[in-house]
N, C-alpha and C. Protein backbone atom coordinates (compact mmCIF):
# COMPACT_ATOMS: atom_id res chain seq x y z
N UNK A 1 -101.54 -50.11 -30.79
CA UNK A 1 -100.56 -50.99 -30.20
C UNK A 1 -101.08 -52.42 -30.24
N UNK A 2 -100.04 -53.39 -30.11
CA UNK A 2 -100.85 -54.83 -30.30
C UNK A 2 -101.12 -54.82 -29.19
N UNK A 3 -101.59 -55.96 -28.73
CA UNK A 3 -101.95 -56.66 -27.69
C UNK A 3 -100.60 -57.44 -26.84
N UNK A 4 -99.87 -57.89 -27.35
CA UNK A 4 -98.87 -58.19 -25.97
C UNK A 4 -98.21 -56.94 -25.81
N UNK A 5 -98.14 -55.97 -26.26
CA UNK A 5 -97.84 -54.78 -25.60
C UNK A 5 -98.44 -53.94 -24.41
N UNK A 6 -99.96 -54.34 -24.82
CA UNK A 6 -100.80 -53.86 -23.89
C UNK A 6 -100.98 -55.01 -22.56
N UNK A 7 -100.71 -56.10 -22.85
CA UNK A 7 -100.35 -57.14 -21.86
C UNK A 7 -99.35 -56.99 -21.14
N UNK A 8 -98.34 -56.54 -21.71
CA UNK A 8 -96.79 -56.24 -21.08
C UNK A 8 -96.70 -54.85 -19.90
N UNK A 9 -97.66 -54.32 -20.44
CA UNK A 9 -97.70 -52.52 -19.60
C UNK A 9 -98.53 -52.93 -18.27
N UNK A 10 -99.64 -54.08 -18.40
CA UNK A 10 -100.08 -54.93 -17.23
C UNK A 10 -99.30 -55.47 -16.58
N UNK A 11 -98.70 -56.75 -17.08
CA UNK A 11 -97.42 -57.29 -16.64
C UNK A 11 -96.53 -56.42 -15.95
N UNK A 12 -96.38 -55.20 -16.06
CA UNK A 12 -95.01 -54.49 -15.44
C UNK A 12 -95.40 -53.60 -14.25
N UNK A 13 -97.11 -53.56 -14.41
CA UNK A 13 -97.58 -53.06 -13.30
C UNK A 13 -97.99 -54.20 -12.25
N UNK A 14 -98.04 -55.39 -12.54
CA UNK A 14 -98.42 -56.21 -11.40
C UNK A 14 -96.74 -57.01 -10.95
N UNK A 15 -95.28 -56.71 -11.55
CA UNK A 15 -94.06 -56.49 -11.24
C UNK A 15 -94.00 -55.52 -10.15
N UNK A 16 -94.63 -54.67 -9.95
CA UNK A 16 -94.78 -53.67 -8.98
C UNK A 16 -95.06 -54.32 -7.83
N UNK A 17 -96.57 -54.94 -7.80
CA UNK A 17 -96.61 -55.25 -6.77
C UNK A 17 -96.20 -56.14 -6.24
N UNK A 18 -95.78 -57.02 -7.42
CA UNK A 18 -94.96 -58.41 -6.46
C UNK A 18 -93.63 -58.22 -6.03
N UNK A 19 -93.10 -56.90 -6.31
CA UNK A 19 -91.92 -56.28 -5.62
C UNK A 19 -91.80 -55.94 -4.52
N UNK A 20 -93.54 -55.46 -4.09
CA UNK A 20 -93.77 -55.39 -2.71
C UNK A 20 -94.59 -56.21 -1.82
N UNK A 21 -94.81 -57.21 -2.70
CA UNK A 21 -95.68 -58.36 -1.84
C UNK A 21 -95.86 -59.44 -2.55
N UNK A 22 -94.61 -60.28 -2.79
CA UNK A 22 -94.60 -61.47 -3.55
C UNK A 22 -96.02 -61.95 -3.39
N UNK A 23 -96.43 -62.49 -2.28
CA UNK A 23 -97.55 -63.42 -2.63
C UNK A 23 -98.90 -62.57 -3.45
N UNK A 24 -98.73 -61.68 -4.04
CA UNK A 24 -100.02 -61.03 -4.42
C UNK A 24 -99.57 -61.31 -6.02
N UNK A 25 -98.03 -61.27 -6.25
CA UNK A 25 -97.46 -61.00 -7.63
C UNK A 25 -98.62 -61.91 -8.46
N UNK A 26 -98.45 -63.33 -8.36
CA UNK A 26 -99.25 -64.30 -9.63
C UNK A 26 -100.52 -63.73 -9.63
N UNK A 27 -101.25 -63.66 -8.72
CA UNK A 27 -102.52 -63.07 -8.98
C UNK A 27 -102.82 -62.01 -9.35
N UNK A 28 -101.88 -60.64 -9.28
CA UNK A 28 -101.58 -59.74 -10.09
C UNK A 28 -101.41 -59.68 -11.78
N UNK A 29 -100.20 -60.74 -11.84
CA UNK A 29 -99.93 -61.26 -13.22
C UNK A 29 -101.43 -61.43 -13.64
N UNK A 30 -101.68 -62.72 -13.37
CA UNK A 30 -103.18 -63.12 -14.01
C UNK A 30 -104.24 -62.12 -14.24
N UNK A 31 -104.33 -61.36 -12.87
CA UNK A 31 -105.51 -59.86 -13.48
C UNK A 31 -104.52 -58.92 -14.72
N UNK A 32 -103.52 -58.89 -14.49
CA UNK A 32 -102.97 -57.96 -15.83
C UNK A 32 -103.04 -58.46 -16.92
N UNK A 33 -102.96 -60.17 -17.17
CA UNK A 33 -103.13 -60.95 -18.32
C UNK A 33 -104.45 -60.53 -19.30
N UNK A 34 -105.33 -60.37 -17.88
CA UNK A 34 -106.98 -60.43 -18.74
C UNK A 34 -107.17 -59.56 -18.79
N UNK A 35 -107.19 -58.39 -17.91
CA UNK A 35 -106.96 -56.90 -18.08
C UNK A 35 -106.33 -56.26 -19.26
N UNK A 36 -105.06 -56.77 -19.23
CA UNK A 36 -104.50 -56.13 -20.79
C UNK A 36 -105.24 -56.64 -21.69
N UNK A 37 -105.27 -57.91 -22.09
CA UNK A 37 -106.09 -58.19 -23.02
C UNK A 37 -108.12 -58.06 -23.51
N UNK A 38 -108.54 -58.37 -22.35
CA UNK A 38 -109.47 -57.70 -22.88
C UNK A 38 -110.13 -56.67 -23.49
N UNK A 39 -109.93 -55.67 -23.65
CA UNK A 39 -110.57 -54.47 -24.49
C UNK A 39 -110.75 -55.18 -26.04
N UNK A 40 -109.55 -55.96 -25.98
CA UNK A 40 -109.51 -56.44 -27.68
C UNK A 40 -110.28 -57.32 -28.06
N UNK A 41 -111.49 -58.04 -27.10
CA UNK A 41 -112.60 -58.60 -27.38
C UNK A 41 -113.30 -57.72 -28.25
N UNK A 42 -113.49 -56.99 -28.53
CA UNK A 42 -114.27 -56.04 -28.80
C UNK A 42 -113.98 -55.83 -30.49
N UNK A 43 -113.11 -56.54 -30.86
CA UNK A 43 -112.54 -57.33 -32.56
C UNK A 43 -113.35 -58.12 -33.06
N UNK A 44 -113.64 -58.74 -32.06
CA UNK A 44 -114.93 -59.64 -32.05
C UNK A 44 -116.24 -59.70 -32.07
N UNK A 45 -116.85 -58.82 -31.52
CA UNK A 45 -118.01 -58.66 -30.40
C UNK A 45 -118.10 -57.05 -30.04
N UNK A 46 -119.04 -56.37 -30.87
CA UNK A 46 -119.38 -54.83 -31.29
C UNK A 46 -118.27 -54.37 -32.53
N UNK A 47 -118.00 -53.12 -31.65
CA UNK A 47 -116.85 -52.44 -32.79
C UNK A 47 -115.68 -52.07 -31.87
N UNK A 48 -114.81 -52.54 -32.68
CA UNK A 48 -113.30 -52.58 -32.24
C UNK A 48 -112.62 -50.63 -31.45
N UNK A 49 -112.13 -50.97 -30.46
CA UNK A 49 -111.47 -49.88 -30.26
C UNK A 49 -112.93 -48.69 -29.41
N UNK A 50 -114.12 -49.52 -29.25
CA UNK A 50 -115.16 -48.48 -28.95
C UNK A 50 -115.84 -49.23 -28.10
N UNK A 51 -116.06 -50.71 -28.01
CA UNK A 51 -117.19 -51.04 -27.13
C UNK A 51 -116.75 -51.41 -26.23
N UNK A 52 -115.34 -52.30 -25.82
CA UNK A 52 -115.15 -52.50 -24.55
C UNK A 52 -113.66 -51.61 -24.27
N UNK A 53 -113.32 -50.54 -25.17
CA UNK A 53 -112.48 -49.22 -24.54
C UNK A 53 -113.13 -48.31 -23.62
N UNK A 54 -112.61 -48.23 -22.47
CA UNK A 54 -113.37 -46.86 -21.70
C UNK A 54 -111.84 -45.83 -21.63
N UNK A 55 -111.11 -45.11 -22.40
CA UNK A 55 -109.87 -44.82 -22.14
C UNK A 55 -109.65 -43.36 -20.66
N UNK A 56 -111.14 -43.09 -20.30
CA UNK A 56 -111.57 -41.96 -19.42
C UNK A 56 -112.21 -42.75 -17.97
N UNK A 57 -113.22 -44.00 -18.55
CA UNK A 57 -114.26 -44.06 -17.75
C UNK A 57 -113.90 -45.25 -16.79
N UNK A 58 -112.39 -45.71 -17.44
CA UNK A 58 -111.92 -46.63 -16.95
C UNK A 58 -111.39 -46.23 -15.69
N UNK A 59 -110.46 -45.29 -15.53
CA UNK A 59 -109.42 -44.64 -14.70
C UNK A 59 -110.19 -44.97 -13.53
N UNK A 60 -111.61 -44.42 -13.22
CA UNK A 60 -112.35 -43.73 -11.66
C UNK A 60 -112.30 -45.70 -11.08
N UNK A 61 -112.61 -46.47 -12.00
CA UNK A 61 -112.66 -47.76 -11.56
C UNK A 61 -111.28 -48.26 -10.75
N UNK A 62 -110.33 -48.38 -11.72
CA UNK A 62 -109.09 -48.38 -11.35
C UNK A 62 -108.57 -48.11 -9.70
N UNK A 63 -108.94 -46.96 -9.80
CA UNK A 63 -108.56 -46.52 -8.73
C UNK A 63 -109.28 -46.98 -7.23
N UNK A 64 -110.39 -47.09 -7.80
CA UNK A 64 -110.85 -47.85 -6.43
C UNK A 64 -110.77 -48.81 -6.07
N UNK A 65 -110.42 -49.79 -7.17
CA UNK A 65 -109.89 -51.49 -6.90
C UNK A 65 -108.75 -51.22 -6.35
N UNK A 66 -107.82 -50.21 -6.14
CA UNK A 66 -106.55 -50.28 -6.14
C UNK A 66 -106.51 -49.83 -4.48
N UNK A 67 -107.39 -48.91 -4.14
CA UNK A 67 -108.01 -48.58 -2.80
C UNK A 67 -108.64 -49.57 -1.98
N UNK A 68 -109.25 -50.40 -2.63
CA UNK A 68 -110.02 -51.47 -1.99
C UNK A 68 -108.38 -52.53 -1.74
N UNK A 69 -107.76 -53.06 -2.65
CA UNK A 69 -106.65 -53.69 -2.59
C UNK A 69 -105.40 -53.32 -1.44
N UNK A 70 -105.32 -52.06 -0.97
CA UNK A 70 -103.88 -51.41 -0.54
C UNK A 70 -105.22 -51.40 0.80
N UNK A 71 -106.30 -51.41 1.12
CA UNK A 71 -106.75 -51.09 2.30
C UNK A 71 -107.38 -52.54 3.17
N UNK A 72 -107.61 -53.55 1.97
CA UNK A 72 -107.96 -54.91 2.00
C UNK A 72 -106.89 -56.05 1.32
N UNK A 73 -106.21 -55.96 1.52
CA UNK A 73 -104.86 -56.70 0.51
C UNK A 73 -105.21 -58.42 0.67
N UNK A 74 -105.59 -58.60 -0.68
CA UNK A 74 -105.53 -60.18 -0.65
C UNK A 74 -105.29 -60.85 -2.23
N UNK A 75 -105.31 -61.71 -2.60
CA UNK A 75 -105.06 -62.59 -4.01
C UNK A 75 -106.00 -61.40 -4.60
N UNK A 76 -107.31 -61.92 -4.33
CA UNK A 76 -108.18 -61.32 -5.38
C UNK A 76 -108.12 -60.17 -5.34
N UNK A 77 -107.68 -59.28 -4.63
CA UNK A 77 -108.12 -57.92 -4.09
C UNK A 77 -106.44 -57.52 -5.46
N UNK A 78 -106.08 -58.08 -5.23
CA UNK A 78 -104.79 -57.59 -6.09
C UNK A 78 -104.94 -57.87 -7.66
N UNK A 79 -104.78 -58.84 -7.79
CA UNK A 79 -105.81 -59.38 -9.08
C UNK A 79 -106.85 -58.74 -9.79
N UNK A 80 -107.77 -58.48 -9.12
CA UNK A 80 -108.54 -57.48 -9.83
C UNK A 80 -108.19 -56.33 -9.83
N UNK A 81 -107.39 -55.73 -8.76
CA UNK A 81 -107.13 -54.14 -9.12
C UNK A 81 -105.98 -54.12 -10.35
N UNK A 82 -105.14 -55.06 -10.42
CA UNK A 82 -104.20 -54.72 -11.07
C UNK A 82 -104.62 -55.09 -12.74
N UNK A 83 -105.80 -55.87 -13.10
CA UNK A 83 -106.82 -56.64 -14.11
C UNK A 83 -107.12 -55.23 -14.24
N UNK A 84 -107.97 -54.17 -13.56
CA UNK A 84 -108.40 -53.27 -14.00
C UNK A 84 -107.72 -52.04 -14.07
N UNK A 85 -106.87 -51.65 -13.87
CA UNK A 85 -105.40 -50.77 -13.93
C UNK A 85 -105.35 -51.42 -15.52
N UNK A 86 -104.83 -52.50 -15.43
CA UNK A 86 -104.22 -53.04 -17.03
C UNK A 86 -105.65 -52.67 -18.18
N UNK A 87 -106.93 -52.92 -18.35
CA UNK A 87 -107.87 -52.69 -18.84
C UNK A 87 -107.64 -51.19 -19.27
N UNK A 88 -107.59 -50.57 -18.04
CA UNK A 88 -107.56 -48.87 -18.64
C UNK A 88 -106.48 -48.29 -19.35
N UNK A 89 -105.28 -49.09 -18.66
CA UNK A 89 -103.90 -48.63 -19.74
C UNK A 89 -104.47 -49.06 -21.17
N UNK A 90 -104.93 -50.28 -20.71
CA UNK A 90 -104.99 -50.51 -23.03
C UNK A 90 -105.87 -49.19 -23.24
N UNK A 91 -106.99 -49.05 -23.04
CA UNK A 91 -107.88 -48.00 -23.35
C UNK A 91 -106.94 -47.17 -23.49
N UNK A 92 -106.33 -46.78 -23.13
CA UNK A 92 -105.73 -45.06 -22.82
C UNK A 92 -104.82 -45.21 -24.07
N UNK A 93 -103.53 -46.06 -23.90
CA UNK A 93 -102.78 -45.97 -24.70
C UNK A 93 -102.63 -46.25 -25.78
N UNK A 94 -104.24 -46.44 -26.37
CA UNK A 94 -104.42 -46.96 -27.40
C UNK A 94 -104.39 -45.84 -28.43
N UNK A 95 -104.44 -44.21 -27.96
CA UNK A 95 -104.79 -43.04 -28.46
C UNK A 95 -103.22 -43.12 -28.73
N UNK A 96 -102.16 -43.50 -28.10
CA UNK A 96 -100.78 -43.53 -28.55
C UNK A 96 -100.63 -43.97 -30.20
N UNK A 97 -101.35 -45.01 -30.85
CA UNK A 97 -100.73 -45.53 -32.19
C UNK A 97 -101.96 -44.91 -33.30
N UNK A 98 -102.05 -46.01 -33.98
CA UNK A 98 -102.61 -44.89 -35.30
C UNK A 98 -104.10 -45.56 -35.21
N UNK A 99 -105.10 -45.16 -36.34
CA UNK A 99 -106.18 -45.70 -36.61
C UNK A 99 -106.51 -46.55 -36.32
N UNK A 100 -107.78 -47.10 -36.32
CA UNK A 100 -108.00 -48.37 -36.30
C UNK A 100 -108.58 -49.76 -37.81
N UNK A 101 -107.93 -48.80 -38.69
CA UNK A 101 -107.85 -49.08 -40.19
C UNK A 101 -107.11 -50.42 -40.35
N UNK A 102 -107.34 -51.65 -41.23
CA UNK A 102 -106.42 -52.81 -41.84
C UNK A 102 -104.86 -52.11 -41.94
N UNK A 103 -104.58 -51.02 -42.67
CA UNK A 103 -103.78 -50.84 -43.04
C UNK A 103 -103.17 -49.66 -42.18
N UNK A 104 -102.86 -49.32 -41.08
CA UNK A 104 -102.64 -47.83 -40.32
C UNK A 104 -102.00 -47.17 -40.94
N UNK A 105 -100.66 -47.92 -41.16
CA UNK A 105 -99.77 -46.94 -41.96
C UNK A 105 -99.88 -46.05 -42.91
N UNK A 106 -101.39 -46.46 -44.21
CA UNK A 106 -101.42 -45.48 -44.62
C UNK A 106 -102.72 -44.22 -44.12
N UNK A 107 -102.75 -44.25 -42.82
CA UNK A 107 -103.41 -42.84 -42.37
C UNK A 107 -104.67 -42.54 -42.71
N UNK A 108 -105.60 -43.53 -43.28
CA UNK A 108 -107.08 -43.38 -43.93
C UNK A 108 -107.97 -43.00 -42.80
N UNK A 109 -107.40 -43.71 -41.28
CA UNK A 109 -108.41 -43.38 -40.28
C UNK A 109 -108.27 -42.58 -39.71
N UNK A 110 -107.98 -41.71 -39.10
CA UNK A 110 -107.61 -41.03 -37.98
C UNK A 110 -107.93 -41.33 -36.55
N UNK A 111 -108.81 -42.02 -36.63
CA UNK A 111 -109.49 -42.18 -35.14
C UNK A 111 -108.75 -43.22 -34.68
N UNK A 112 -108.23 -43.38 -33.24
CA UNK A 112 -107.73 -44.38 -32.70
C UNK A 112 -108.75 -44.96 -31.60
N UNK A 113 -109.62 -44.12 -30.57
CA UNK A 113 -109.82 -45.11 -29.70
C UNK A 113 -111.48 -44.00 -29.19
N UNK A 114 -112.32 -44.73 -28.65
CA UNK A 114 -113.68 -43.71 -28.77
C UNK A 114 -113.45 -43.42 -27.17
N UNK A 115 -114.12 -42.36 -26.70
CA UNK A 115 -114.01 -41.63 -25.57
C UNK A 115 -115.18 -41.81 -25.05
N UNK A 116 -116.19 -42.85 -23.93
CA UNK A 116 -117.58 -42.53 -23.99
C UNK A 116 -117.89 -41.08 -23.06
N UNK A 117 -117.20 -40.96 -22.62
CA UNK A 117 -116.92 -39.19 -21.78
C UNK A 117 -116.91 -38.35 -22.54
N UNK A 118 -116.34 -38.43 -23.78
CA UNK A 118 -116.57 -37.46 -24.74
C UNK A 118 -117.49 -37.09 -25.38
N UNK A 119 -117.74 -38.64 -25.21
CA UNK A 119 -118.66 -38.76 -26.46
C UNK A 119 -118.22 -38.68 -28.10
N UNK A 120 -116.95 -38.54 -28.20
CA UNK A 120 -116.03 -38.81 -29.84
C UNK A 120 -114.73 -39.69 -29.51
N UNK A 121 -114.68 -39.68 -30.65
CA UNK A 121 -113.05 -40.69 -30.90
C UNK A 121 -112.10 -39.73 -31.09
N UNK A 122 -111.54 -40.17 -30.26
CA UNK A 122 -110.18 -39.22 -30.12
C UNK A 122 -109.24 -39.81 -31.26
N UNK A 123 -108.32 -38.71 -31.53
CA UNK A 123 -107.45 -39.02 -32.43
C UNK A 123 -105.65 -39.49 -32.42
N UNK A 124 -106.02 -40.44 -33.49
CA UNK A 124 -104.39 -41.34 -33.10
C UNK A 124 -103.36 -40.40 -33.08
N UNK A 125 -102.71 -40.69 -32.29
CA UNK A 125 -101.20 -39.59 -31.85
C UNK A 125 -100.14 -40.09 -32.55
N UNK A 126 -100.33 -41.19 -33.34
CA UNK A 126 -98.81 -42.25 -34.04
C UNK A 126 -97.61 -42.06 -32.87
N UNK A 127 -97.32 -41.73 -32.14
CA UNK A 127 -96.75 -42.85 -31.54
C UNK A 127 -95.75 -43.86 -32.00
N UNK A 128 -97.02 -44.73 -31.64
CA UNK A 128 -96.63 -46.10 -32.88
C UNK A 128 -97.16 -45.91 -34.14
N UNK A 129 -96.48 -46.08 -34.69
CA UNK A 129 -96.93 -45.86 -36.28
C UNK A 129 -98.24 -46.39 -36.26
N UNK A 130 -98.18 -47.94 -36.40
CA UNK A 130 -99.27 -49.12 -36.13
C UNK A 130 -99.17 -49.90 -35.13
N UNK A 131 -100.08 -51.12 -35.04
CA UNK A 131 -99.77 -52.52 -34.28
C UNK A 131 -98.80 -53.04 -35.01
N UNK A 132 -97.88 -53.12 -34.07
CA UNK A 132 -96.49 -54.73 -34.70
C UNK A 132 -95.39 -53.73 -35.21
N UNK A 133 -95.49 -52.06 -35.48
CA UNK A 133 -94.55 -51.84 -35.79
C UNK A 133 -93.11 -51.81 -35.07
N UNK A 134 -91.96 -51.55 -35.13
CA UNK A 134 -91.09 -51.80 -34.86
C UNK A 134 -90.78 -50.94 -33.14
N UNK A 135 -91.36 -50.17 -33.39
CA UNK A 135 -91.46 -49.41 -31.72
C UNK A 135 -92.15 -49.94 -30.73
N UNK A 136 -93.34 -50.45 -31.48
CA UNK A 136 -94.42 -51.46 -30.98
C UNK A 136 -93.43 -52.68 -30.31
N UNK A 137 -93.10 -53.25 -31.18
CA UNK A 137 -92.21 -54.36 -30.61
C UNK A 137 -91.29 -53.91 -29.50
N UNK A 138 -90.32 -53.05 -29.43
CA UNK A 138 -89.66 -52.40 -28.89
C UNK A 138 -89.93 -52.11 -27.20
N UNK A 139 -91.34 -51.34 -27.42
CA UNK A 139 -92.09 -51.67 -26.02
C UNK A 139 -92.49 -52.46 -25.41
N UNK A 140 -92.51 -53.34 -26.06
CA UNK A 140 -93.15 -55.05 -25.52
C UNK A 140 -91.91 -55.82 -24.53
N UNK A 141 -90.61 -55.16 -25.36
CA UNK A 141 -89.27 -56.17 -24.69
C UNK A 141 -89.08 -54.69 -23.54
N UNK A 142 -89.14 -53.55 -23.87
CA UNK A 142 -89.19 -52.84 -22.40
C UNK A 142 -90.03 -53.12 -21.82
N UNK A 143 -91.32 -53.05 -21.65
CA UNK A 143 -92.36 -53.66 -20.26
C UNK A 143 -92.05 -54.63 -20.12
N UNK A 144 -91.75 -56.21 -20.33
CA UNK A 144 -90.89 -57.09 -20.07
C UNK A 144 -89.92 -57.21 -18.98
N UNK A 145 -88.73 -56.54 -19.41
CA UNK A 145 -88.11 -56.54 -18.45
C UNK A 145 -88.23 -56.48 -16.91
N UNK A 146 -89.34 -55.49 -16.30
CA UNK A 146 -89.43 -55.61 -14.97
C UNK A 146 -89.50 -56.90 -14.46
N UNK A 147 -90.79 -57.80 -15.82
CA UNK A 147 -91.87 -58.64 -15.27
C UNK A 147 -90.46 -59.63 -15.38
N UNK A 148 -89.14 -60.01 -16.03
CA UNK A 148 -88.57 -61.00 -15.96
C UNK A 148 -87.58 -60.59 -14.42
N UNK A 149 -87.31 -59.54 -13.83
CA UNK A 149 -86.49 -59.29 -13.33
C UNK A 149 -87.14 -59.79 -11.75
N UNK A 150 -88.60 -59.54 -11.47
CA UNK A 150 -88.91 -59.94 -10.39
C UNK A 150 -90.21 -61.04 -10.29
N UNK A 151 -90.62 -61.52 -11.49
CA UNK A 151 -90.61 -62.90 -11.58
C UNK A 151 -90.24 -64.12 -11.46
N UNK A 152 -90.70 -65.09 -11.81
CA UNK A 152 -89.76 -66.42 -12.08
C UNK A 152 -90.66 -67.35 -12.68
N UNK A 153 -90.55 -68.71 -12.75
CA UNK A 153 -91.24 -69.53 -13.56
C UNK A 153 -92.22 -69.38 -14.27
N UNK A 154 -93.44 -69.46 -13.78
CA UNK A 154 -94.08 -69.69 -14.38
C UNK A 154 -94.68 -68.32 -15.51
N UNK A 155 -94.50 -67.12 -14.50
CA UNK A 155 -95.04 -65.88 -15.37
C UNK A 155 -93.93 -64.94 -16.05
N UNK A 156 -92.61 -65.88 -15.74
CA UNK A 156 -91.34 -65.66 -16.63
C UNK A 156 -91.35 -66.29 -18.23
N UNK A 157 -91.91 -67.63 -18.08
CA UNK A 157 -92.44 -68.67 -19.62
C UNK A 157 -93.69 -67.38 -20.26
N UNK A 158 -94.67 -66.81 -19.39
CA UNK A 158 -95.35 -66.48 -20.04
C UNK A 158 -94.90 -65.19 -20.87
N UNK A 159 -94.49 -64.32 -20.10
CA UNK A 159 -93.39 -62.95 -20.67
C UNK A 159 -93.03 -63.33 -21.83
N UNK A 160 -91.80 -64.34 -21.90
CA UNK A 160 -91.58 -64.60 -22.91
C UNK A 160 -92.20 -65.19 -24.05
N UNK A 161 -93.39 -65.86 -23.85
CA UNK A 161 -94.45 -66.63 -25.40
C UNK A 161 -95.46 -65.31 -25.53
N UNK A 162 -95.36 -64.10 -24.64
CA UNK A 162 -95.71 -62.70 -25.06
C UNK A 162 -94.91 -61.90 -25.91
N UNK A 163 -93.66 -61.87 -25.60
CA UNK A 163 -92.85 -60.96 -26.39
C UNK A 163 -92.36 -61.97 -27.76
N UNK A 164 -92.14 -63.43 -27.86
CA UNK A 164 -92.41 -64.40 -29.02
C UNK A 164 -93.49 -63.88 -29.90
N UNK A 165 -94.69 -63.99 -29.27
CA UNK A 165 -96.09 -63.35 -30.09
C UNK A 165 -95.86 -62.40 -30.71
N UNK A 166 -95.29 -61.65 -29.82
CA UNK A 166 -95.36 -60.14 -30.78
C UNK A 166 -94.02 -59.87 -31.74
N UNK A 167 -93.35 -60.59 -31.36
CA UNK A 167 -92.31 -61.27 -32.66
C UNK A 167 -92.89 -61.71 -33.44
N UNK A 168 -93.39 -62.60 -34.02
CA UNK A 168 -94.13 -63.11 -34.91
C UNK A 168 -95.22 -62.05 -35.30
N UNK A 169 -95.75 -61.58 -34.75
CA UNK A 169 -97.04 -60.64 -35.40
C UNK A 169 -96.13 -59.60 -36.02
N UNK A 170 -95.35 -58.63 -35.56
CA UNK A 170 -95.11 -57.55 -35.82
C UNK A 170 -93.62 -58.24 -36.91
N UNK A 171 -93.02 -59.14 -37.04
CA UNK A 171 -92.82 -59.59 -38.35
C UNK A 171 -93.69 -60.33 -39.84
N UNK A 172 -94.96 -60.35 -39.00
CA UNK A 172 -95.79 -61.08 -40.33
C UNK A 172 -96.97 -59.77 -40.51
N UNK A 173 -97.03 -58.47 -39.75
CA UNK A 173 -98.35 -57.33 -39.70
C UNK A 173 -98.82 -56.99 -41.02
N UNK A 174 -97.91 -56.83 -42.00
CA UNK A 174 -97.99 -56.34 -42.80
C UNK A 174 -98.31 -57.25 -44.18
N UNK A 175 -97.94 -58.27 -44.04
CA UNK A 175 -98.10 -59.34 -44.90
C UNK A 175 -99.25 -60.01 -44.93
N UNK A 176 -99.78 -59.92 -43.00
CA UNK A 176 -101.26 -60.69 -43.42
C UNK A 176 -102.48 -59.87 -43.46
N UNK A 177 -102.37 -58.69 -44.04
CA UNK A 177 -103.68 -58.01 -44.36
C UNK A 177 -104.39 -58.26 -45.67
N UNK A 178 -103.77 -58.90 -46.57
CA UNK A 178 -104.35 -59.38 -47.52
C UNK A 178 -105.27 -60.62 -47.47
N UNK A 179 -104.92 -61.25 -46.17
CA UNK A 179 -105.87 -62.69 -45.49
C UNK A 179 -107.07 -62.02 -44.93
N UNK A 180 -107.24 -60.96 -44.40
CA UNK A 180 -108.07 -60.48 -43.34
C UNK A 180 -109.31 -59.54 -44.33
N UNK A 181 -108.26 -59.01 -45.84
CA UNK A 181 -108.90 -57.89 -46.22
C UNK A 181 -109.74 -59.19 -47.75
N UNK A 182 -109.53 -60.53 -47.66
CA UNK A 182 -110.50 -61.09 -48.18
C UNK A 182 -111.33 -61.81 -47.76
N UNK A 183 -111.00 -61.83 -46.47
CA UNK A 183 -112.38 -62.61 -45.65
C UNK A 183 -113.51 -61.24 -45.32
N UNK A 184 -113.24 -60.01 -45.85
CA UNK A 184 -114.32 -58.65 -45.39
C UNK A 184 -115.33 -58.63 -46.98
């Protein structure tokens, strides 16, 4: 899955809570921002889809920020639980799309996302075919919706230059692997 997808499944969980406690919502938003997105440092910095995925080891964390938050309720207390809720969804649902290959679509990898509980890489479920494919996109404007419905300004602009992004990516996915597969 891309990344504003996995941003968006954050986004719709920190919609939650600002449904039940506006003032926690932005700081929610913001931990789901970095939450969703981070794992995908890891494109960067080790190996993709394995060093900063925990799609198992994440969950036990989760849950206790979320305990610490509902028993201590404050900005940060929300913020980070909902930052680390969003962290583990990417992990997890990353076993939803395909490989972690240039090209997914054609099926060379099998592996989607590493398990350190397992100790193996679990295998892509397609799902989503790939990142940016058309379902991919699809999910991005459904998780969305909550975040526009009980939002407003400012993390309403952002929703949308998220689901823009992934407009643009998942209309150009396929076209720019030939940029990526000559800089290797």
């Amino acid at each position: 899955m891309m990344s504003p997808t996995h941003v968006g499944a954050g986004l719709a969980v920190a919609s939650v809570v600002a449904s039940y406690e506006p003032a926690y919502g932005v700081p929610a938003a913001i931990g789901a921002l970095v939450g969703g997105a981070l794992p995908d440092v890891d494109l960067f910095v080790g190996e993709h889809r394995k060093t900063l995925h925990f799609p198992v080891l994440a969950w036990p964390a989760a849950v206790v920020a979320v305990g610490v938050a509902i028993s201590r309720p404050s900005g940060v207390a929300w913020g980070l639980a909902v930052g680390v809720v969003a962290f583990a969804l990417h992990a997890a649902s990353d076993v939803l799309g395909a490989g972690e290959e240039l090209r997914p679509w054609e099926r060379t990898n099998p592996y989607a996302v590493y398990c350190h509980a397992c100790r193996r890489w679990l295998r892509a479920r397609y799902v989503f075919r790939y990142d940016g494919a058309p379902e991919d996109l699809l999910a991005t404007g459904v998780l969305a919706l909550p975040v526009v419905v009980v939002f407003d300004g400012t993390v309403e602009l952002v929703v949308a230059a998220i689901v823009l992004v992934g407009m643009v990516y998942a209309a150009l996915r396929k076209r720019i692997v030939p940029y990526f597969e000559s800089m290797l």
